[in-house]
C-alpha atoms as a PDB file:
ATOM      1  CA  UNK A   1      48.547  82.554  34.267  1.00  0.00           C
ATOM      2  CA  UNK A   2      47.314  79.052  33.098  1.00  0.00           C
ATOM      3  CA  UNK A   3      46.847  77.782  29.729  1.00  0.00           C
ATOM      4  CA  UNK A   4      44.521  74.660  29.030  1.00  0.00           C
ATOM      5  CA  UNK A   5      43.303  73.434  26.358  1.00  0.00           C
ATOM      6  CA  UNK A   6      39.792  71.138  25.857  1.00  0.00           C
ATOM      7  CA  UNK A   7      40.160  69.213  22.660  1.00  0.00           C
ATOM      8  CA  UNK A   8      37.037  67.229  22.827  1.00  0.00           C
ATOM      9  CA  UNK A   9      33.993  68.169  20.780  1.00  0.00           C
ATOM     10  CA  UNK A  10      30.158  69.009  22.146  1.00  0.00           C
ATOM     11  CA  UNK A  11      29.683  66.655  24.587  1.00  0.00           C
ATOM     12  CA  UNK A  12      27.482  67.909  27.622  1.00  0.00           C
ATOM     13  CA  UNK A  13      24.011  66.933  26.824  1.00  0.00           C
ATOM     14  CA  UNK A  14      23.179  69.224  29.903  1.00  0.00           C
ATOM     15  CA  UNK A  15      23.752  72.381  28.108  1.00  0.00           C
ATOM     16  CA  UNK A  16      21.209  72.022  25.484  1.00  0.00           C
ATOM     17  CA  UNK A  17      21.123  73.730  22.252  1.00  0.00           C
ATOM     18  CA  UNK A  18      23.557  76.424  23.993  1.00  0.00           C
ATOM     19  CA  UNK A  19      26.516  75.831  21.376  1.00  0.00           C
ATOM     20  CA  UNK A  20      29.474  78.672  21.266  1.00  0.00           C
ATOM     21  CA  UNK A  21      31.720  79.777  18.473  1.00  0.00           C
ATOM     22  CA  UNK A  22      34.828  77.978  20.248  1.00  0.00           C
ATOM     23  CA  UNK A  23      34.527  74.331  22.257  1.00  0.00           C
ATOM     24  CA  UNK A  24      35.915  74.689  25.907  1.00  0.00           C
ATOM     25  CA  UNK A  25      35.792  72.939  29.267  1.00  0.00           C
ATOM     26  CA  UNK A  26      31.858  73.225  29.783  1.00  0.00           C
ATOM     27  CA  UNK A  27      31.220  71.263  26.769  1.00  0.00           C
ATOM     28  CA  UNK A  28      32.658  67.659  28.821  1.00  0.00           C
ATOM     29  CA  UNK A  29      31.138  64.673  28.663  1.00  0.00           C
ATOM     30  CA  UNK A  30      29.720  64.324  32.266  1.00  0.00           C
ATOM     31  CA  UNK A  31      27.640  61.085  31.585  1.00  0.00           C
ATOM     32  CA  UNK A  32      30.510  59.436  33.940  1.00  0.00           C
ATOM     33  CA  UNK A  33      29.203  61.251  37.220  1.00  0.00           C
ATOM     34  CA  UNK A  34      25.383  60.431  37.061  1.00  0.00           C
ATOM     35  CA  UNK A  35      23.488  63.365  37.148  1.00  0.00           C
ATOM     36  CA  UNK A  36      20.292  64.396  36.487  1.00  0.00           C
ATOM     37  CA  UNK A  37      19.547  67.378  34.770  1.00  0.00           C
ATOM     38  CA  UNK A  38      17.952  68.815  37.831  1.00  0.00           C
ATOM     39  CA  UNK A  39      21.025  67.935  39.694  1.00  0.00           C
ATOM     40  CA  UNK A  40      23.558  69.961  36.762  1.00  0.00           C
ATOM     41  CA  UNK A  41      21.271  72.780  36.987  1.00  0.00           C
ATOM     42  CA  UNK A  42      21.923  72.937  40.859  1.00  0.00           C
ATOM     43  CA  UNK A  43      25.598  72.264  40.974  1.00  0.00           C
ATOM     44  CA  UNK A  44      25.965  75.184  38.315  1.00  0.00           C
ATOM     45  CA  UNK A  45      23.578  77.615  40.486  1.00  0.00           C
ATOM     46  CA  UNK A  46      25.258  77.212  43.151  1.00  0.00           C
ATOM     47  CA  UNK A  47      28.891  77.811  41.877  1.00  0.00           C
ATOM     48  CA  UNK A  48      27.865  80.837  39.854  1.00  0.00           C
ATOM     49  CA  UNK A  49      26.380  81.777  43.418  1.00  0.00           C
ATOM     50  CA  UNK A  50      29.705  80.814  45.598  1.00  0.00           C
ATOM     51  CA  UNK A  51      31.956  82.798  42.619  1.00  0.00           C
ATOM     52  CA  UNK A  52      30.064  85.893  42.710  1.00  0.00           C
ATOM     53  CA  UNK A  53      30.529  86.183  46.715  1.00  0.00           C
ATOM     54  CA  UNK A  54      34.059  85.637  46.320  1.00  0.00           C
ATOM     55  CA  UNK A  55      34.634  87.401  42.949  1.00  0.00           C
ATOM     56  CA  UNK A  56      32.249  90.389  44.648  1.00  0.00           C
ATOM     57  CA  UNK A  57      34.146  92.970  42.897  1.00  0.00           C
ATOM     58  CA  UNK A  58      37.023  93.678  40.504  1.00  0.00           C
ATOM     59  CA  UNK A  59      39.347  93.856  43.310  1.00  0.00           C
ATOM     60  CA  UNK A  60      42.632  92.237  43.061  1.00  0.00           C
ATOM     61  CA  UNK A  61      42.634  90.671  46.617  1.00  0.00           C
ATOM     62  CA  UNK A  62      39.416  88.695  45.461  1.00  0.00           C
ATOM     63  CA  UNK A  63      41.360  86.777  42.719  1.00  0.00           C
ATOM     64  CA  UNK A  64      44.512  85.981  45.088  1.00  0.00           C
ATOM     65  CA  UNK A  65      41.750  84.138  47.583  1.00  0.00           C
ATOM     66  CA  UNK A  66      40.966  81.753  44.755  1.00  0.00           C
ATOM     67  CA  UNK A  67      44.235  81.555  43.649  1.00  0.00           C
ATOM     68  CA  UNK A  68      46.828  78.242  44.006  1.00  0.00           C
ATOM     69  CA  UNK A  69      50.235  77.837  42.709  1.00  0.00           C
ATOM     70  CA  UNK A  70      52.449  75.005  42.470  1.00  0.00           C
ATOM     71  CA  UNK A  71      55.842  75.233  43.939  1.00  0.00           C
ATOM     72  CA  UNK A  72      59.038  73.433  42.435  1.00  0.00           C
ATOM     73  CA  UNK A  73      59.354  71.608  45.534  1.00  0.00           C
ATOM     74  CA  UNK A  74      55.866  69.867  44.904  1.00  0.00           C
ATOM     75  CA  UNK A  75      56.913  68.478  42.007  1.00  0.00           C
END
């Protein structure tokens, strides 16, 4: 389980006019990393590519391989 919680407001210019009931993780302000809108477009093509090899299925064993936890001892 993991909870997180964005509390910033719209602030990817990448995503357009695309605005959602609730404000979450997608909606960071990425002016920090330069990219071009070309370049956005590209890194989130190919992660919704990568995910859907992994994610192939609703198969339990898929969401263990991109699974991490945290151990007390790495604290």
């Amino acid at each position: 389980m993991c909870i997180a919680a964005w509390t910033g407001g719209y602030a990817n210019t990448f995503r357009g006019d695309k605005i959602d009931e609730v404000v979450h993780f997608l909606d960071v302000d990425l002016t920090a990393y330069d990219l071009t809108k070309a370049n956005y477009k590209k890194h989130w093509n190919d992660s919704t590519q990568h995910t859907k090899k992994i994610l192939f299925d609703d198969s339990a064993n898929n969401y263990r391989n991109v699974a991490f936890r945290l151990s007390a001892a790495s604290g």
